[in-house]
N, C-alpha and C. Protein backbone atom coordinates (compact mmCIF):
# COMPACT_ATOMS: atom_id res chain seq x y z
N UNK A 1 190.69 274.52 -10.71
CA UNK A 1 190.55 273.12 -10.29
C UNK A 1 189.87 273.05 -8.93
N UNK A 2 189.07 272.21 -8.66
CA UNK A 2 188.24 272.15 -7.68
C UNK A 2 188.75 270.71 -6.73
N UNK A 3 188.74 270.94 -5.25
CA UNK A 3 189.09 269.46 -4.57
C UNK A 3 188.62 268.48 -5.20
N UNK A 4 187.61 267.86 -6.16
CA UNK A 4 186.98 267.29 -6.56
C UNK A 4 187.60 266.56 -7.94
N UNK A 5 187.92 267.52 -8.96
CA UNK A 5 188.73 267.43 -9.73
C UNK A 5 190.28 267.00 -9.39
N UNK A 6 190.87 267.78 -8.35
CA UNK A 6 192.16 267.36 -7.53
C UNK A 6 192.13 265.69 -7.26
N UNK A 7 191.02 265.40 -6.64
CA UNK A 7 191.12 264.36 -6.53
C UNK A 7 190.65 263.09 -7.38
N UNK A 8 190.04 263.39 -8.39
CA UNK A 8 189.92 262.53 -9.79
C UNK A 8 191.23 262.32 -10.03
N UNK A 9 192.29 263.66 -10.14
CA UNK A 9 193.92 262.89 -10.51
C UNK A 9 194.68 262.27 -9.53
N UNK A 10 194.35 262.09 -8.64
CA UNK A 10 195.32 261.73 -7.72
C UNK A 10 194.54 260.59 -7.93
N UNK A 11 193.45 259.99 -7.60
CA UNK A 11 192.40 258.40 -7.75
C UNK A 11 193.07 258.08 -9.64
N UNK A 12 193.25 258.54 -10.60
CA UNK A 12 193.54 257.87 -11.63
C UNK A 12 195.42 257.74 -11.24
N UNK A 13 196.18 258.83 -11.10
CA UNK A 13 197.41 258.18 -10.83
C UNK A 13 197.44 257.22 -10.13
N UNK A 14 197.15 256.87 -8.99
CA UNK A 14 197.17 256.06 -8.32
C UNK A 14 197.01 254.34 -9.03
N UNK A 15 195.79 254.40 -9.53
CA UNK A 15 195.39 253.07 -10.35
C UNK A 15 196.35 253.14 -11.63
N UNK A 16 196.59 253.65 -12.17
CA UNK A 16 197.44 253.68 -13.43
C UNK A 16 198.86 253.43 -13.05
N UNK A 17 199.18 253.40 -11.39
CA UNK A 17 200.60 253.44 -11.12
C UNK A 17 200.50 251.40 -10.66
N UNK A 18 198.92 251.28 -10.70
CA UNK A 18 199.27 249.97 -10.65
C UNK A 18 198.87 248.87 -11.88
N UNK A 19 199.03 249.99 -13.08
CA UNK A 19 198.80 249.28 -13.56
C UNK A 19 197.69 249.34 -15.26
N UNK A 20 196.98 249.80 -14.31
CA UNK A 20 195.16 250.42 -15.41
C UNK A 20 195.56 251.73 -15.84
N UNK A 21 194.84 251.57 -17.14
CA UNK A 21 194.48 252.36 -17.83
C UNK A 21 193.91 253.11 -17.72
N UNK A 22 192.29 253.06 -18.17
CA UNK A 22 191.35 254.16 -17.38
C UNK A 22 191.09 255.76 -18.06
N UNK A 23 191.35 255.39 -19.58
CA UNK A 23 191.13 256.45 -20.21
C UNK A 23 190.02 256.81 -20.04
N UNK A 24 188.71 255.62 -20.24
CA UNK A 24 187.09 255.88 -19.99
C UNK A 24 186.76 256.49 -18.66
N UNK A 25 187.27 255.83 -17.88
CA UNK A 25 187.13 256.41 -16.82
C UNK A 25 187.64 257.63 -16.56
N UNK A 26 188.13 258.08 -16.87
CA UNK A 26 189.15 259.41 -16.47
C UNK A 26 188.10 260.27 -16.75
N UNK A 27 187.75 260.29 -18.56
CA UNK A 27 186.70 261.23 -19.08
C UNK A 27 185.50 261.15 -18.28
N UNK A 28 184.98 259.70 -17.45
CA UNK A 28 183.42 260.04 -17.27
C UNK A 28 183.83 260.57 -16.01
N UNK A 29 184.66 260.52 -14.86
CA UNK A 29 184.82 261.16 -13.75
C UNK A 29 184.88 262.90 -14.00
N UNK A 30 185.62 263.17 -15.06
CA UNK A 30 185.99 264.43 -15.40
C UNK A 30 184.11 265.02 -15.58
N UNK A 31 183.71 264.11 -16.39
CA UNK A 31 182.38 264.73 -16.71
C UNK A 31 181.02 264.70 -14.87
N UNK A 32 181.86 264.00 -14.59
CA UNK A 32 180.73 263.77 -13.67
C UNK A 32 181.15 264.89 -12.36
N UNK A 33 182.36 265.14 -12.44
CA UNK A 33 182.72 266.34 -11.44
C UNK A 33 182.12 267.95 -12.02
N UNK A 34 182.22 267.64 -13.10
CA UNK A 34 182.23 269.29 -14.01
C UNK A 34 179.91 269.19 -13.86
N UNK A 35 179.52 268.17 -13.80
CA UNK A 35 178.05 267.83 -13.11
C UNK A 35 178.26 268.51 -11.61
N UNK A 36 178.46 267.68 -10.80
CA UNK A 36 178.46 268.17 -9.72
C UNK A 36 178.92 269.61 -9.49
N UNK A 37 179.61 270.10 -10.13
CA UNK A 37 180.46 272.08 -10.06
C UNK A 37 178.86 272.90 -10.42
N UNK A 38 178.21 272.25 -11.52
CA UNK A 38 176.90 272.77 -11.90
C UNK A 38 175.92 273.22 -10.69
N UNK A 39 175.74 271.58 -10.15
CA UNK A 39 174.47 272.02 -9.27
C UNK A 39 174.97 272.47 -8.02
N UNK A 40 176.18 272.80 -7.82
CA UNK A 40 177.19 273.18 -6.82
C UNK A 40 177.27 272.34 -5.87
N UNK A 41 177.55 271.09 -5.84
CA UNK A 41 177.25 269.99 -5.00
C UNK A 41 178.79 269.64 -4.39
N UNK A 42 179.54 269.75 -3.47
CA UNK A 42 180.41 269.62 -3.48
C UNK A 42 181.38 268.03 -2.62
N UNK A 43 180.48 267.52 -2.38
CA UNK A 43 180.08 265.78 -2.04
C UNK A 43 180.23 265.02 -2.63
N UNK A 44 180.22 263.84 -2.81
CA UNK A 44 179.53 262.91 -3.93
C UNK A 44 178.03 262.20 -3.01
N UNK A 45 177.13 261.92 -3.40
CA UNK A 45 175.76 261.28 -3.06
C UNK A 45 175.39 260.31 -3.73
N UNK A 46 174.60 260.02 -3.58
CA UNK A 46 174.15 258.66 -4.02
C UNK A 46 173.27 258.95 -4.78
N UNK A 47 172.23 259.97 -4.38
CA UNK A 47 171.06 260.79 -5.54
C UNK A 47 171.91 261.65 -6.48
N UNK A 48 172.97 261.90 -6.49
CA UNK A 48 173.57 262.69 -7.46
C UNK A 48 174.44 261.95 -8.57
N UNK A 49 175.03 260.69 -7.70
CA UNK A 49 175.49 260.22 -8.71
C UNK A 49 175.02 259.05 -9.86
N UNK A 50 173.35 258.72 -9.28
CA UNK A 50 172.55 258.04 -9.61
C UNK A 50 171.67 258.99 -10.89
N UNK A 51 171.56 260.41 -10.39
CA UNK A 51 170.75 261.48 -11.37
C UNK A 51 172.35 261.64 -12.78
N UNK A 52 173.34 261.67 -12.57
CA UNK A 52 174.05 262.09 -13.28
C UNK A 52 174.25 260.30 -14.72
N UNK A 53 174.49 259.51 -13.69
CA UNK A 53 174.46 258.16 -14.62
C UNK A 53 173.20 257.86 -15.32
N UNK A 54 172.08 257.94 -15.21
CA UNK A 54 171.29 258.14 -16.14
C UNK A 54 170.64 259.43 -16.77
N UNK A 55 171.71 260.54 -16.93
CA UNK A 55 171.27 261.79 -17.75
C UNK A 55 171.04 261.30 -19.05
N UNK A 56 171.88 260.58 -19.80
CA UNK A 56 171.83 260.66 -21.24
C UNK A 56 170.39 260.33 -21.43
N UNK A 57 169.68 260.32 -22.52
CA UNK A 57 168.67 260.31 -23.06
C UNK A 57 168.63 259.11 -23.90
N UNK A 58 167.94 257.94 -23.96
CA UNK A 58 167.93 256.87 -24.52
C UNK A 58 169.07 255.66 -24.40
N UNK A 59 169.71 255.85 -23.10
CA UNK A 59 170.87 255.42 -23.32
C UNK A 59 171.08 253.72 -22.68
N UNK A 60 171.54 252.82 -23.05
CA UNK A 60 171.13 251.28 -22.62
C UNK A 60 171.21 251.42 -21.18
N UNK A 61 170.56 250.42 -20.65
CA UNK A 61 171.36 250.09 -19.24
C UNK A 61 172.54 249.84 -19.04
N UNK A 62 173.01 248.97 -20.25
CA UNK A 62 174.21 248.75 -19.71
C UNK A 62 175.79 249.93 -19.73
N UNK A 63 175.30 250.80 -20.47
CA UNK A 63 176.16 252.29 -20.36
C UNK A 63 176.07 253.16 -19.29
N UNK A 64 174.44 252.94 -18.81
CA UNK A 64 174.20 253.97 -17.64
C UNK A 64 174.72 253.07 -16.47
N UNK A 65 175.00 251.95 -16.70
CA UNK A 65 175.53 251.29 -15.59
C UNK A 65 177.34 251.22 -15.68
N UNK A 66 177.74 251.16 -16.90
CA UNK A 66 179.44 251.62 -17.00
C UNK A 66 179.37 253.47 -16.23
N UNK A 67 178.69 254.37 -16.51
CA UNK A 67 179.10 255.46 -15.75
C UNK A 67 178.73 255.15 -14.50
N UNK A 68 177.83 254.95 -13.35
CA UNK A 68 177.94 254.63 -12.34
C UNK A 68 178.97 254.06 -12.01
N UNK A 69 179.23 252.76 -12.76
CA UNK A 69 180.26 251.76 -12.00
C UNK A 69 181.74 252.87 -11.69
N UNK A 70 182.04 253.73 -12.55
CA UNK A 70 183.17 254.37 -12.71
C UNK A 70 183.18 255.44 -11.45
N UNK A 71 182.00 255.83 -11.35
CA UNK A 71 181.66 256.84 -10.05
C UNK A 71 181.57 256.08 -8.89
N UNK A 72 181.17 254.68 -8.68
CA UNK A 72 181.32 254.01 -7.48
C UNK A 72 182.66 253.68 -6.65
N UNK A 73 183.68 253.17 -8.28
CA UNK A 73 184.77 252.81 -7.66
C UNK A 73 185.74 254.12 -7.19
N UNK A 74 185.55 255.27 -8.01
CA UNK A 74 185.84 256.20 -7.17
C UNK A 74 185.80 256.84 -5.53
N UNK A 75 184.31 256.95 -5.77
CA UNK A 75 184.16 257.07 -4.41
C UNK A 75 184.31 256.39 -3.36
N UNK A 76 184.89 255.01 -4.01
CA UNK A 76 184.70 254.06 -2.92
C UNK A 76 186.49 254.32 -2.51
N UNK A 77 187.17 254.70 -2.96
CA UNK A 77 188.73 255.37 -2.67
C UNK A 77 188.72 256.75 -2.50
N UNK A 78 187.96 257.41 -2.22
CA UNK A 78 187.84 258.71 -2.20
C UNK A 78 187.41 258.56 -0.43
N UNK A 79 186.25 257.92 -0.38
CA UNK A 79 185.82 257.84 0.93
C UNK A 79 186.53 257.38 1.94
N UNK A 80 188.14 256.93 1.90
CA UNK A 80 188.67 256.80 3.01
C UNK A 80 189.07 258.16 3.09
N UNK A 81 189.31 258.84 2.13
CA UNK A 81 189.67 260.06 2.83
C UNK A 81 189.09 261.46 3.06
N UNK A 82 187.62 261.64 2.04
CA UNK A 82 186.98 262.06 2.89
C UNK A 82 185.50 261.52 3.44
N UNK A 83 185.42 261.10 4.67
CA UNK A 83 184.04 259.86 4.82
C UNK A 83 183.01 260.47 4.93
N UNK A 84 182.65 261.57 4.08
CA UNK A 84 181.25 262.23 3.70
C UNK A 84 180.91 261.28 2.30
N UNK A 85 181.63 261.55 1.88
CA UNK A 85 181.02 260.28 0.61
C UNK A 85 180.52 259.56 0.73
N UNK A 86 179.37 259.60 -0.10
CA UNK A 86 178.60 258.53 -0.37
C UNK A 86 179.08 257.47 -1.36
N UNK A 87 178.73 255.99 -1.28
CA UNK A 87 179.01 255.25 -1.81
C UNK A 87 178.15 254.45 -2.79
N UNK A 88 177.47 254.52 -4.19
CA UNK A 88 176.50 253.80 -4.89
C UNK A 88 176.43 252.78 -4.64
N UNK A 89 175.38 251.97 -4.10
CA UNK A 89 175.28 250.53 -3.90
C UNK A 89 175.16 250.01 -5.13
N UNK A 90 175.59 248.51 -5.41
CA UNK A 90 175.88 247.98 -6.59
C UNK A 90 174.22 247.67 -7.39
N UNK A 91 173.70 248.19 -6.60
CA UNK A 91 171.81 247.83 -7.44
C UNK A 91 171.04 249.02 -7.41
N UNK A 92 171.96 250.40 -7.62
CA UNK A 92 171.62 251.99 -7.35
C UNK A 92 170.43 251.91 -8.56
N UNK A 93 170.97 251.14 -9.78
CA UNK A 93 169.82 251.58 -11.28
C UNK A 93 168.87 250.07 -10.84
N UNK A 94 168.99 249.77 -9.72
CA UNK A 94 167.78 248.55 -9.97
C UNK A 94 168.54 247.07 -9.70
N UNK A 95 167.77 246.11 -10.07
CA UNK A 95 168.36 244.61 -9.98
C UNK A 95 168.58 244.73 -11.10
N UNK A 96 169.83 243.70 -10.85
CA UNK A 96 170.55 243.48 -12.13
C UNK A 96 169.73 242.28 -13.37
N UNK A 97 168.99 242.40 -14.18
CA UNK A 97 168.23 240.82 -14.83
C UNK A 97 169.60 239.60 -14.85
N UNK A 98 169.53 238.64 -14.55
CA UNK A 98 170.10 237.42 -15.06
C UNK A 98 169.92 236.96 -16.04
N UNK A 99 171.33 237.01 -16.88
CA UNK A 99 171.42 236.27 -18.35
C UNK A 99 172.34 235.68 -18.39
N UNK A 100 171.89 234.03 -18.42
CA UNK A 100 172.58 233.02 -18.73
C UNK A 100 173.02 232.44 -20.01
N UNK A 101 173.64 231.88 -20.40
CA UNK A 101 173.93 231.28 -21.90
C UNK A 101 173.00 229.87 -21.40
N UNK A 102 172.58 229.70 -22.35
CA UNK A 102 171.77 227.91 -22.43
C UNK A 102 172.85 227.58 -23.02
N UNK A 103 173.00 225.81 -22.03
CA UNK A 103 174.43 225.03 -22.32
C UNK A 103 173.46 224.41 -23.67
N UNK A 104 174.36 223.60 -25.01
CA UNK A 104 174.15 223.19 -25.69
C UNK A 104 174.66 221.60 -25.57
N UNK A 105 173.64 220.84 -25.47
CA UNK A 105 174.26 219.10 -24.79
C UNK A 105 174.54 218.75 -26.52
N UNK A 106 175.57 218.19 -26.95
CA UNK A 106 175.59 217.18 -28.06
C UNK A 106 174.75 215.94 -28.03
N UNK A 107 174.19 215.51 -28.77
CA UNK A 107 173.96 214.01 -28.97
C UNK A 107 175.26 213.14 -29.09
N UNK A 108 174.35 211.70 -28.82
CA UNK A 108 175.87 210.75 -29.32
C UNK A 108 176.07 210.75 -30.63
N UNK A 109 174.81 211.27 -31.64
CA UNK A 109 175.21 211.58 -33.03
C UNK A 109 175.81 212.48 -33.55
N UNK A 110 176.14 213.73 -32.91
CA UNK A 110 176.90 214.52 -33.29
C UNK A 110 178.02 214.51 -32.53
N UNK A 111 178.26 213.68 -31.87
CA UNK A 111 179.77 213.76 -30.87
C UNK A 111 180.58 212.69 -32.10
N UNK A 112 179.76 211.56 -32.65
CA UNK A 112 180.06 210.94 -33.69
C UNK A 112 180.72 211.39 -34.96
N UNK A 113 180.06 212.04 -35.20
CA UNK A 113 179.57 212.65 -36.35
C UNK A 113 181.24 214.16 -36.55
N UNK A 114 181.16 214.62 -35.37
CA UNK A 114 182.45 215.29 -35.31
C UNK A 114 184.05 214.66 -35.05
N UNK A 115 183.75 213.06 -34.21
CA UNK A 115 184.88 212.25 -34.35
C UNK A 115 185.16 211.88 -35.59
N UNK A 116 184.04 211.59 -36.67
CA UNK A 116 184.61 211.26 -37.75
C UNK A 116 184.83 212.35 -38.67
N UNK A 117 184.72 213.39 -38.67
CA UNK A 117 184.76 214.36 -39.42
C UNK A 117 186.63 214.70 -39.50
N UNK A 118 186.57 214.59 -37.91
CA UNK A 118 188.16 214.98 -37.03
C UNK A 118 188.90 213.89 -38.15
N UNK A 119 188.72 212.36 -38.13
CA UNK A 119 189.42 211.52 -38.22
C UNK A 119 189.57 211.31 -40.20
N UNK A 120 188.40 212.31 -40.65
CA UNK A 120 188.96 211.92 -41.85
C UNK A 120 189.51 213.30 -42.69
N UNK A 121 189.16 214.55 -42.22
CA UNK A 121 190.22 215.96 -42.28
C UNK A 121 191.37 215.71 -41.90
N UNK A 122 191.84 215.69 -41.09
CA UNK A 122 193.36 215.87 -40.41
C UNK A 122 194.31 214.80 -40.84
N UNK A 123 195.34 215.03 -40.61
CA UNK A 123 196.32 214.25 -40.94
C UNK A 123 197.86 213.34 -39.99
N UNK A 124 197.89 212.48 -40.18
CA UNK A 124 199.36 212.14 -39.56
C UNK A 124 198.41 211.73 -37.98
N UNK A 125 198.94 212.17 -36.66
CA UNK A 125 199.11 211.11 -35.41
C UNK A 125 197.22 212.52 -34.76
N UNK A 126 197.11 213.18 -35.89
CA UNK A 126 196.17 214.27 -35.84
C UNK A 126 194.72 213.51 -35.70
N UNK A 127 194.57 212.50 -36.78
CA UNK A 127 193.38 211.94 -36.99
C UNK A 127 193.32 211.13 -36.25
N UNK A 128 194.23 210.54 -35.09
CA UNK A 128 193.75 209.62 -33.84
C UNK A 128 193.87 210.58 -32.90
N UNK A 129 194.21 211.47 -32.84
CA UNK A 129 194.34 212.67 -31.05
C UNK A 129 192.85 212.90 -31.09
N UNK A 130 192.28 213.47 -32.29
CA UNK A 130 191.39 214.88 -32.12
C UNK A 130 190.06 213.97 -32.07
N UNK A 131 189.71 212.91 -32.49
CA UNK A 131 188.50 211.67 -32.27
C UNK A 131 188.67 211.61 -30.79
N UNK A 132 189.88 211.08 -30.27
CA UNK A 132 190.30 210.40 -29.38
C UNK A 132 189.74 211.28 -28.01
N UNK A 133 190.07 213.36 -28.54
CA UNK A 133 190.19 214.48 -27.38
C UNK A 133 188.16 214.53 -27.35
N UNK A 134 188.00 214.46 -28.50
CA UNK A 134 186.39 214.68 -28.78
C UNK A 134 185.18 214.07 -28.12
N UNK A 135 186.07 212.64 -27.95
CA UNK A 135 185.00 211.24 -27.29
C UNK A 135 185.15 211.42 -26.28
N UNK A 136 186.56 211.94 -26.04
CA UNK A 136 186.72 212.11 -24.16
C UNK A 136 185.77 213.16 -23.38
N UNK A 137 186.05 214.08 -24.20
CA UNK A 137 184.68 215.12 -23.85
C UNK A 137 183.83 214.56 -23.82
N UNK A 138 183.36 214.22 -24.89
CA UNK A 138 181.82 213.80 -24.73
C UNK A 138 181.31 213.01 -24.15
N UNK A 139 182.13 211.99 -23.35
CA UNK A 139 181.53 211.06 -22.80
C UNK A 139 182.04 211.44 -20.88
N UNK A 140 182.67 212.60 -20.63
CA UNK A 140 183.06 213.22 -19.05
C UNK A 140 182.35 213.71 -18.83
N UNK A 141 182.74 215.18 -19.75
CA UNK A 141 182.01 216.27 -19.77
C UNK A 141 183.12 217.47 -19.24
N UNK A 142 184.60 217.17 -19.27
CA UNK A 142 185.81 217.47 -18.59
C UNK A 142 185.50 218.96 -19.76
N UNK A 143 186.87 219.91 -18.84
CA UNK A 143 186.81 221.32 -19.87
C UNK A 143 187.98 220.59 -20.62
N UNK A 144 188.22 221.42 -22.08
CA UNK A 144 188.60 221.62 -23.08
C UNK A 144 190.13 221.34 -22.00
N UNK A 145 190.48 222.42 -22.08
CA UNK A 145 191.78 222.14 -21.23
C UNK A 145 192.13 221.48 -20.22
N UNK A 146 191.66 220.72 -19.38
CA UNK A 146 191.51 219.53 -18.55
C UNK A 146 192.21 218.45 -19.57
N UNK A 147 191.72 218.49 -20.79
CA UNK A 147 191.95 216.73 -21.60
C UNK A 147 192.85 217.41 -22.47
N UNK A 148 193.36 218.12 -22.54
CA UNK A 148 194.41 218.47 -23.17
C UNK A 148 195.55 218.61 -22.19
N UNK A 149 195.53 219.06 -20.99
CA UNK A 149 196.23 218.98 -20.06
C UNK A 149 197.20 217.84 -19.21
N UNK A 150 195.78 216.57 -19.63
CA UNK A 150 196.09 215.03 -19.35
C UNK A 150 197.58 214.92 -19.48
N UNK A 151 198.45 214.25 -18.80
CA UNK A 151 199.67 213.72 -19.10
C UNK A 151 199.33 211.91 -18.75
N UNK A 152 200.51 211.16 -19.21
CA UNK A 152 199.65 209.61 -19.11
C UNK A 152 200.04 209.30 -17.80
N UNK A 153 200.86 210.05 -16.83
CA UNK A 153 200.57 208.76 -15.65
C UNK A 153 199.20 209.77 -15.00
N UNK A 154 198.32 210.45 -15.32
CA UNK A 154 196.92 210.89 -15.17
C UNK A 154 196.09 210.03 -15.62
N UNK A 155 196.35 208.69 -16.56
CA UNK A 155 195.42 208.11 -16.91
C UNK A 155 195.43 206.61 -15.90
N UNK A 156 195.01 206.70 -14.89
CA UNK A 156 194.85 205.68 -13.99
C UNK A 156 194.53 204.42 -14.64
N UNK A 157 194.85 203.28 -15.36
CA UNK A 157 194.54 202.25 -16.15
C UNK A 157 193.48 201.16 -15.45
N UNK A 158 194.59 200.89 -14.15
CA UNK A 158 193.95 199.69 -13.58
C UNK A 158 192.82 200.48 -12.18
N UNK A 159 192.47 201.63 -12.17
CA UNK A 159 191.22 202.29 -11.16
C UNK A 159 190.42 202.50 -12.28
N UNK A 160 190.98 202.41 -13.29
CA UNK A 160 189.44 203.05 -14.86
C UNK A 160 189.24 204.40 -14.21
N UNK A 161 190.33 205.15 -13.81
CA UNK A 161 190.55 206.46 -13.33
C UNK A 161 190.89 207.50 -13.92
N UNK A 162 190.64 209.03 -14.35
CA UNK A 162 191.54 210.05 -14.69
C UNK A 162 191.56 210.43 -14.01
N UNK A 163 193.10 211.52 -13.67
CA UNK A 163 193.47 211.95 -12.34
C UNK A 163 193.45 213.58 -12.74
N UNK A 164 192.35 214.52 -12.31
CA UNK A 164 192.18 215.98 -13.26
C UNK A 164 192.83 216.90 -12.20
N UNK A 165 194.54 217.20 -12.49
CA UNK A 165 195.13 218.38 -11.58
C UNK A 165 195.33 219.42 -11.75
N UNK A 166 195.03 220.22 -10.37
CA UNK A 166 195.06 221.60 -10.26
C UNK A 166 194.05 222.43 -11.57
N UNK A 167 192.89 221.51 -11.40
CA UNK A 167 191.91 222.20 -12.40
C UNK A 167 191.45 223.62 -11.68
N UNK A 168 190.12 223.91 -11.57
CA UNK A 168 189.19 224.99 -11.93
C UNK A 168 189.56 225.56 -9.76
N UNK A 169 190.04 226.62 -9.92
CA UNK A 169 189.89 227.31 -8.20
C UNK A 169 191.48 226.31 -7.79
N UNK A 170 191.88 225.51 -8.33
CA UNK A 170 193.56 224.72 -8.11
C UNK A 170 193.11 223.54 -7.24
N UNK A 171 191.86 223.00 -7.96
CA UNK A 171 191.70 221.43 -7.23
C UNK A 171 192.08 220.65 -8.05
N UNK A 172 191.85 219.24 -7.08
CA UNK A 172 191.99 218.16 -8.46
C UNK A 172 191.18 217.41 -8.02
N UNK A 173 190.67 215.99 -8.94
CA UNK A 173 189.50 215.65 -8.45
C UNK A 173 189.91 214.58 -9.60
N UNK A 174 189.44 213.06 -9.96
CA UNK A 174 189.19 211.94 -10.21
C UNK A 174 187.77 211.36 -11.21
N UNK A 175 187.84 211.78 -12.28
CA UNK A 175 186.69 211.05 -12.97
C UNK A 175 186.84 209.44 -13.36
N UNK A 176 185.69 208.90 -13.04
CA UNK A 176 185.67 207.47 -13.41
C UNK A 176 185.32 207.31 -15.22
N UNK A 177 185.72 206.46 -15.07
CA UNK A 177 185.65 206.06 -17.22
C UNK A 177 185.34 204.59 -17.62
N UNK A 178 184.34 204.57 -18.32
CA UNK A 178 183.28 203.61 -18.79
C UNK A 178 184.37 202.85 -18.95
N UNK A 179 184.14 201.25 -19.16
CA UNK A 179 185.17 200.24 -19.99
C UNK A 179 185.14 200.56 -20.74
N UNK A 180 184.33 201.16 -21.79
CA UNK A 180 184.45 201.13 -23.37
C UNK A 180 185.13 203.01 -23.88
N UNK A 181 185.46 203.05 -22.39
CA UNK A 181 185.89 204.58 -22.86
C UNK A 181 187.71 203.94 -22.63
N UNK A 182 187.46 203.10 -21.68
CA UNK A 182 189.33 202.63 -21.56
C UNK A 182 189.59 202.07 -22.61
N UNK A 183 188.94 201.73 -23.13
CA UNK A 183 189.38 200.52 -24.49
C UNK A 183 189.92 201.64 -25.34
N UNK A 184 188.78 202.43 -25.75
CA UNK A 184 189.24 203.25 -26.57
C UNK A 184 190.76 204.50 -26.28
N UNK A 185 190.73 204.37 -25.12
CA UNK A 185 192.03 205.03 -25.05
C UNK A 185 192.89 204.27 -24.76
N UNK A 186 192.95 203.00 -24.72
CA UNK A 186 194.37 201.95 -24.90
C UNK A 186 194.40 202.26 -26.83
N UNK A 187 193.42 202.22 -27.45
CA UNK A 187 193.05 201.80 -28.92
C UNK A 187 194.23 203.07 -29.36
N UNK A 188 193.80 204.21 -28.99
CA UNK A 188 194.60 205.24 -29.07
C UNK A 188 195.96 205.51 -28.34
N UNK A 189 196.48 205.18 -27.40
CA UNK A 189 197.44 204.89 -26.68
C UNK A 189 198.37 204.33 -27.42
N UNK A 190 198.37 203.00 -28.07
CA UNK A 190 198.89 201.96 -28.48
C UNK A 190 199.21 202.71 -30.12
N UNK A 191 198.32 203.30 -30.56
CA UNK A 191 198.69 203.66 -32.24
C UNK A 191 199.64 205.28 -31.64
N UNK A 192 199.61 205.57 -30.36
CA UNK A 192 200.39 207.08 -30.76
C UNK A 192 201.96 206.58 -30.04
N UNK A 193 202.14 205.27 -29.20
CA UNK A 193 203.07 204.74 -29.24
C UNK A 193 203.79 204.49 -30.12
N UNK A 194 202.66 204.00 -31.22
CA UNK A 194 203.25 203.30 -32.64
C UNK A 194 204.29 204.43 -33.28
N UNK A 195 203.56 205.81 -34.04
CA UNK A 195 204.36 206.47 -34.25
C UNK A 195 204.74 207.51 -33.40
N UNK A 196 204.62 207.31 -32.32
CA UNK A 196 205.91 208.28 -31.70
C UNK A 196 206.88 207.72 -30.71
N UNK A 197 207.45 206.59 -30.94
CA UNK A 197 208.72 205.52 -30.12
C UNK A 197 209.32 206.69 -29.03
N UNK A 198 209.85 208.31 -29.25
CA UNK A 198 210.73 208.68 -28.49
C UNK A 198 209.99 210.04 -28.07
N UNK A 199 208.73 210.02 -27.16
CA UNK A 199 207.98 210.93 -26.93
C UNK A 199 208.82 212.14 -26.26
N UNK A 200 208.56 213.47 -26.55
CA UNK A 200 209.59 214.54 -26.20
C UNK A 200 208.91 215.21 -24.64
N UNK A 201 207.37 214.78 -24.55
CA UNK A 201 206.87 215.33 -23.41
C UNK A 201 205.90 213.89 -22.88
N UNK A 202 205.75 214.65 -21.56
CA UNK A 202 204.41 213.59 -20.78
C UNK A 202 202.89 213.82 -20.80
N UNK A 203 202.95 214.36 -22.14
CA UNK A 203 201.36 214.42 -22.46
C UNK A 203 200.66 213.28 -22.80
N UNK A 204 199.16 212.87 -22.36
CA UNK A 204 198.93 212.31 -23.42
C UNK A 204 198.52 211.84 -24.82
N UNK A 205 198.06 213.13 -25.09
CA UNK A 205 198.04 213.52 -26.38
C UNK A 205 198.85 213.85 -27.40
């Protein structure tokens, strides 16, 4: 066993004592030390551990970038204790390309088109919630769980207010709502009153 190896187990106990797993990692450190024993390198570098993450032959970026990443975070706990280490900067194989998802906007015909779909599948207090959760989206733009989250004293009546708490980072923040979006949630309000007289929670859904 080599200091090198010594200290691959002591860097995986460590993380595994809080927690991680790190089977992948274990093997590519193992492989990337038994590299370094080769060219007798007894360091870690930045040219070495950059030559060793892209050895494989045809291999994606994004693999040659899982073995680096595994050799970075190492060394980057290795190097408090011994500060010869080098540390891979996070753009060692290059810039990273940016890939975004393209958002997909609904029309008002298909926001339609899925309220009524909702309202004539489902069944019972189902076929007024899921129109009711659908339009709300579509006409905010609130997350999924935001309007499911709603409880009714969140629905500000007389500000034409929703009150959105401890959303996204633990803010909250206030969307305004069309008249014809209040109507429709009195419209719905009033029929889930109807059948549910002895509500068990403060949702409003």
């Amino acid at each position: 066993m080599t200091a090198l190896s010594d200290a691959v187990g002591d860097y995986i106990n460590v993380r595994r004592a809080m927690g991680y797993k790190l089977e992948r990692a274990e093997a590519l450190l193992m492989q990337f030390v038994r590299h370094l024993e080769e060219v007798g390198a007894t360091t870690i570098t930045v040219d070495q551990a950059v030559a060793w993450a892209t050895m494989p032959v045809g291999a994606s970026r994004a693999w040659k970038g899982i073995r680096l990443s595994a050799v970075r975070s190492f060394a980057t706990w290795l190097q408090a204790r011994e500060p010869a280490t080098e540390v891979p900067p996070p753009d060692a194989l290059g810039p990273r390309p940016v890939r975004r998802a393209v958002p997909y906007l609904y029309t008002d015909a298909e926001v339609a088109a899925l309220m009524g779909a909702a309202s004539t599948h489902l069944r019972g207090l189902q076929r007024e919630t899921f129109p009711a959760l659908i339009g709300l989206l579509g006409v905010t733009g609130m997350r999924v769980s935001e309007a499911i989250g709603l409880d009714r004293r969140h629905v500000l009546w007389d500000e034409g207010q929703l009150l959105i708490e401890r959303s996204k980072f633990g803010k909250s923040r206030y969307v305004a709502l069309h008249p014809s979006t209040l109507d429709a949630l009195h419209a719905y309000a009033r029929c889930r009153d109807e059948r549910c007289r002895a509500p068990q929670s403060p949702s409003f859904s």
